[in-house]
Protein backbone atom coordinates (compact mmCIF):
# COMPACT_ATOMS: atom_id res chain seq x y z
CA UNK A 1 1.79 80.98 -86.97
CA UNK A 2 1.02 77.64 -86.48
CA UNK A 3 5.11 76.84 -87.46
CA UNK A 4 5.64 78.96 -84.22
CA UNK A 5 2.99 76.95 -82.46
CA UNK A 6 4.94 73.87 -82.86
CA UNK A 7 8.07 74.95 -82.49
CA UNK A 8 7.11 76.01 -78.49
CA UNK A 9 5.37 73.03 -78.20
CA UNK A 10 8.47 71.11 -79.03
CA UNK A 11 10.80 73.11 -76.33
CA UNK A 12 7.86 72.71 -73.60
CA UNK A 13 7.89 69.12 -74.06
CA UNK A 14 12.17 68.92 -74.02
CA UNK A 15 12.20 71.03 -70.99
CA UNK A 16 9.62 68.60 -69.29
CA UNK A 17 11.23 65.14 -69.72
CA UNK A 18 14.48 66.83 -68.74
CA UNK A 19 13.01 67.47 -65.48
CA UNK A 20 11.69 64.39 -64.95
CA UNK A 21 14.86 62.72 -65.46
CA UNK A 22 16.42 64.52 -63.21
CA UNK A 23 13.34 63.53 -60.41
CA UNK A 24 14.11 59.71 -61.59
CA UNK A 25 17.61 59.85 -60.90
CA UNK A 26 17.09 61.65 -57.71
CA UNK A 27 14.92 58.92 -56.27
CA UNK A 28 17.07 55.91 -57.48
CA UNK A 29 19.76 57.76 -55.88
CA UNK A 30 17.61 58.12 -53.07
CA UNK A 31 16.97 54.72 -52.35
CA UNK A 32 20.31 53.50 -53.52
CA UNK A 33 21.68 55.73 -49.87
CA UNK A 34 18.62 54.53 -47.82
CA UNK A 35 19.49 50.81 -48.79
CA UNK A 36 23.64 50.99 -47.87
CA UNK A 37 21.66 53.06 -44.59
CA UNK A 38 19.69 49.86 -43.60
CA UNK A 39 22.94 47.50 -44.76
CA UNK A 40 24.65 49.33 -42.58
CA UNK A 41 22.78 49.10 -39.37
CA UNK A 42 22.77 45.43 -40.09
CA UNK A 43 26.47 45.13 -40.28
CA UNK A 44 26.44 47.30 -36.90
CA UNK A 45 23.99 44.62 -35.69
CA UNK A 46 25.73 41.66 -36.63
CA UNK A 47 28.93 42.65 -34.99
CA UNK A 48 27.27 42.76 -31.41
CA UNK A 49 25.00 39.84 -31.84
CA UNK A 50 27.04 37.49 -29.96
CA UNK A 51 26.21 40.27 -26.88
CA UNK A 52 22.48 40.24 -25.58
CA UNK A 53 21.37 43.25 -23.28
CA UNK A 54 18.57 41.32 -22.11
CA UNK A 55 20.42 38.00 -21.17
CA UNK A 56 20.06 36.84 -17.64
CA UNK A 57 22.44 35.35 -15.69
CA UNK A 58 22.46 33.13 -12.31
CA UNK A 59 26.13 32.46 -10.80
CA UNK A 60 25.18 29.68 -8.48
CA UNK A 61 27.95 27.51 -5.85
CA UNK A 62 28.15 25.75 -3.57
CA UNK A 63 30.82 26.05 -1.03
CA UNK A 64 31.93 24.75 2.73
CA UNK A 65 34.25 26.77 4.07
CA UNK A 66 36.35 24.40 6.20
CA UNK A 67 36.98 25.64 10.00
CA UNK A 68 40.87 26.43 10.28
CA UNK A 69 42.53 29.09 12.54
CA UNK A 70 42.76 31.80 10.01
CA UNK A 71 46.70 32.96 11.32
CA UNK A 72 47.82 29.57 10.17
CA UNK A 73 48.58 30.08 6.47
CA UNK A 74 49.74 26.57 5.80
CA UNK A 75 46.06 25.27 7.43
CA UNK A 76 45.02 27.88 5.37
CA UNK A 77 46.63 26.87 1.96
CA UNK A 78 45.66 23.08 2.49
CA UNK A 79 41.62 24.19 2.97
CA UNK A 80 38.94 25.16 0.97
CA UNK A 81 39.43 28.88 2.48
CA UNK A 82 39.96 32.38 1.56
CA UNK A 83 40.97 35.45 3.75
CA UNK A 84 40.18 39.00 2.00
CA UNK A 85 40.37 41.86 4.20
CA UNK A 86 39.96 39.44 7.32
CA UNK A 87 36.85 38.02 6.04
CA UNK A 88 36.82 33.64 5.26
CA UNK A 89 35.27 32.56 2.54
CA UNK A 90 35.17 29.17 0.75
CA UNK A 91 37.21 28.85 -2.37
CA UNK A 92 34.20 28.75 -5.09
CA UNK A 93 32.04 31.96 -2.70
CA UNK A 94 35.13 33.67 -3.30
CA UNK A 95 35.67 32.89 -7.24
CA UNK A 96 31.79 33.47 -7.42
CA UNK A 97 31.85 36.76 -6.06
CA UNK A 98 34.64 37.91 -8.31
CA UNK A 99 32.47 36.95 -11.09
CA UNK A 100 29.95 38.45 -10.30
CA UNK A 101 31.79 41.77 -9.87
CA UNK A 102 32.99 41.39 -13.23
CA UNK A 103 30.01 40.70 -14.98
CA UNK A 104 26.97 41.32 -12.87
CA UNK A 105 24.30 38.43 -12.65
CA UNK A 106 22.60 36.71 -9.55
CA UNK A 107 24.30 35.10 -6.95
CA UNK A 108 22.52 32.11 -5.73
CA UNK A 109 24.29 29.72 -2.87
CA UNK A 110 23.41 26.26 -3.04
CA UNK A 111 22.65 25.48 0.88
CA UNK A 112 21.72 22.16 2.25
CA UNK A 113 18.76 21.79 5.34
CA UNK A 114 21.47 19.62 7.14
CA UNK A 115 24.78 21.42 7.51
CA UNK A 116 27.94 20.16 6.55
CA UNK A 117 30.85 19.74 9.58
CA UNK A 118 33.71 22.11 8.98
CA UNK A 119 36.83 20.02 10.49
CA UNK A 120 38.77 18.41 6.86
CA UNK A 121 38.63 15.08 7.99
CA UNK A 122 34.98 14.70 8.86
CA UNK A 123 33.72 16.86 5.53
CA UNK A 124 35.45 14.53 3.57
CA UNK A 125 34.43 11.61 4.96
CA UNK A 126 30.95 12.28 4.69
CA UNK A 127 31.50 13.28 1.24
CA UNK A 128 32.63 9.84 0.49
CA UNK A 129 29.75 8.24 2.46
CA UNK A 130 27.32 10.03 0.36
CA UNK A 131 28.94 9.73 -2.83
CA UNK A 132 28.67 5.88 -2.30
CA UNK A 133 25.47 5.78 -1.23
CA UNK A 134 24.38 8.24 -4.36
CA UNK A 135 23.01 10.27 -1.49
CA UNK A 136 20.65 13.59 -2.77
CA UNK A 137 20.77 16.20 0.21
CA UNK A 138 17.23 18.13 0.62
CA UNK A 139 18.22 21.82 -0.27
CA UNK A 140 17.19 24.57 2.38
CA UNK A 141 17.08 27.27 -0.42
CA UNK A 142 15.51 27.43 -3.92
CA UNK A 143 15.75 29.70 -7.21
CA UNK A 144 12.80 32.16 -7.98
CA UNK A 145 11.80 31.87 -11.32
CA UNK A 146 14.51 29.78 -12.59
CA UNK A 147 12.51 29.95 -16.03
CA UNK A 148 13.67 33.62 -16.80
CA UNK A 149 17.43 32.47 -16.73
CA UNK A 150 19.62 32.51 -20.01
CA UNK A 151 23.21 31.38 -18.58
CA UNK A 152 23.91 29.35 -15.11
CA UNK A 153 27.10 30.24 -13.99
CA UNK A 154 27.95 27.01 -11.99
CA UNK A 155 30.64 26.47 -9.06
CA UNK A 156 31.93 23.85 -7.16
CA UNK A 157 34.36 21.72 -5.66
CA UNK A 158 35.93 19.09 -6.65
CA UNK A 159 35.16 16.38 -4.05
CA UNK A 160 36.48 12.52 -4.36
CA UNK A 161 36.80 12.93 -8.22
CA UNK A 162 33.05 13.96 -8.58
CA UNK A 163 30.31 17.28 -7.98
CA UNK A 164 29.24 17.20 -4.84
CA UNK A 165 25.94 15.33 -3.94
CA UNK A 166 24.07 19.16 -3.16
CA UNK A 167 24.98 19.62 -6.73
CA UNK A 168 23.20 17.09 -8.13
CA UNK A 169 20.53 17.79 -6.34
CA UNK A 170 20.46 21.11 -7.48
CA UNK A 171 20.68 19.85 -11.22
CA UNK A 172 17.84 17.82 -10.88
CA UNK A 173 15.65 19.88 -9.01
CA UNK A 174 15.30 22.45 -12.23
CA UNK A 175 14.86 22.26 -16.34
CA UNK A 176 18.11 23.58 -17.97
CA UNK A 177 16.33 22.52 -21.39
CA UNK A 178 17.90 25.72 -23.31
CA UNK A 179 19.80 27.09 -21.02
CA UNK A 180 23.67 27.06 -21.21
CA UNK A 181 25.66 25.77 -18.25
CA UNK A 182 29.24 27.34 -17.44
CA UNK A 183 30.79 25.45 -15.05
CA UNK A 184 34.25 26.37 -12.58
CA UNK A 185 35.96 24.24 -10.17
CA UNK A 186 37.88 24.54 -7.21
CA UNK A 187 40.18 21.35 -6.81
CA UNK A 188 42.93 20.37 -4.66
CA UNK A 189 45.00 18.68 -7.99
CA UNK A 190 42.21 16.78 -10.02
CA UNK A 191 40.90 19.76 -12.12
CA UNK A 192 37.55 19.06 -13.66
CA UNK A 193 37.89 14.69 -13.38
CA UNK A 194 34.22 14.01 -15.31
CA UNK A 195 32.52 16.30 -13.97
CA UNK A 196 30.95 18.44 -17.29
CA UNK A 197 30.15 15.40 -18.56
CA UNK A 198 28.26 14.25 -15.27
CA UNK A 199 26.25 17.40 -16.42
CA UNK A 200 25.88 16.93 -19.66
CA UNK A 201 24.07 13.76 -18.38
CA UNK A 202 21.83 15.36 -15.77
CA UNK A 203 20.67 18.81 -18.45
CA UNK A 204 21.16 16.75 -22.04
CA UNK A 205 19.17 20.11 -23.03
CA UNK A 206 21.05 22.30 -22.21
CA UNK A 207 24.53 23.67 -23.69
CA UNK A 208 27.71 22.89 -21.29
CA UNK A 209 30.28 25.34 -22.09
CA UNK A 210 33.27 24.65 -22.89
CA UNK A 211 35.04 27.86 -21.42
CA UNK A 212 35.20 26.47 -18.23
CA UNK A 213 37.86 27.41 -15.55
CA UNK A 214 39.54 25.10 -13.19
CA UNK A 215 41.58 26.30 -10.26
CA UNK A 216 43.72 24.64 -7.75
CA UNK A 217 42.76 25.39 -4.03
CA UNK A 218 46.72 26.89 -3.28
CA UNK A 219 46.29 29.26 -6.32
CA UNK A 220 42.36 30.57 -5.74
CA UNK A 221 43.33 33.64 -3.38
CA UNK A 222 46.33 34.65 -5.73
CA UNK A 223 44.21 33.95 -8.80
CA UNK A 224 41.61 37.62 -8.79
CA UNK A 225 43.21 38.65 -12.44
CA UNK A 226 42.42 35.30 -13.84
CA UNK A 227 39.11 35.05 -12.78
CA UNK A 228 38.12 38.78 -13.61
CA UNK A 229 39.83 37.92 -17.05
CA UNK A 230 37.95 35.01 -17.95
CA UNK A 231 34.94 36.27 -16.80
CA UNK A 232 35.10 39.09 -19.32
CA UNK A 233 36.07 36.57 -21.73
CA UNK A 234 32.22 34.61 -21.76
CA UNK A 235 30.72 37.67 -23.39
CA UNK A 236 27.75 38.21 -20.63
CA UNK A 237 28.98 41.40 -19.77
């Protein structure tokens, strides 16, 4: 009797640690899946990391959109001008806009409390007068919570080799400290000259792009795929 006693006891005890082996495996197994789960979501993760949702971006310009008769496409060609659908804009309003079509963002137009004259000859003379003087314009208009900006989009012409003097003051009126600065340029043959490194100067905080665009005042109205294309190409989308 007790030979059979022992003998059941014996098979109880196989049949129970088979079981639980089965349980262990079943849970390393478990985790093993719920680990290449997580792994995965990280790889996911890391792929779009480069792309932030919650990035905010400000496309600020500043533009003068010279006063030529509109029918006269060789006045038109030599200015700072675009016609779309009958309506003038300057050069950088009109690359501005496109960007922001393309990639959403705030538009923001850097005014000045004193206007600038329209007619060519008398803009850029007064653009030399204040460059030489190292002239700061008072602004008419200001940014709302500048602070909550990721990315400033910047625009501008290319006057006398230099950013216009409303541009500087509108880079020393804020703290970029963080902040990365994309610049474009509208130019009638001189591209860029020194001007990112004029803002490196002014924001030495901040991050000046290099994935800048440059384009020539005769190619801006022509030039709505390279703009949209670029554009998609920062990644603020």
């Amino acid at each position: 009797m007790k030979r059979w006693f022992v003998l059941l006891w014996s098979v109880l005890l196989v049949c129970s640690l088979s079981a639980c082996g089965k349980t262990d495996r079943n849970d390393v197994s478990g985790s093993r899946d719920s680990r290449a789960s997580i792994q995965q979501k990280e790889d996911t993760t890391d792929g779009t990391k480069n792309v932030s949702t919650d990035s905010k971006v400000l496309i600020a310009y500043f533009t003068v959109p010279e006063d030529v008769k509109t029918s006269d496409n060789d006045a038109i060609a030599g200015a700072s001008i675009v016609v779309k659908d009958s309506e003038k804009m300057g050069n950088t309003e009109y690359v501005a806009g496109l960007v922001q079509k393309t990639i959403g963002g705030d538009l923001f137009r850097i005014e000045t409390k004193d206007a600038y004259p329209l007619e060519h000859d008398t803009l850029v003379d007064q653009a030399a007068e204040e460059q030489e003087k190292e002239l700061r314009p008072e602004l008419s208009n200001h940014v709302e919570n500048f602070e909550q900006y990721d990315t400033v989009i910047l625009g501008f012409p290319n006057w006398w080799g230099d950013l216009p003097m409303p541009v500087y003051s509108f880079l020393e009126e804020y703290d970029f400290a963080g902040k990365t600065i994309i610049p474009f340029v509208t130019h009638g043959g001189s591209g860029f000259s020194a001007t990112t490194d004029t803002i490196s100067q002014l924001q030495p905080d901040a991050q000046v792009s290099d994935n800048t665009l440059s384009l020539s005042r005769e190619d801006v109205a022509d030039a709505e795929d390279e703009v949209k294309k670029w554009a998609q190409g920062l990644g603020l989308q």
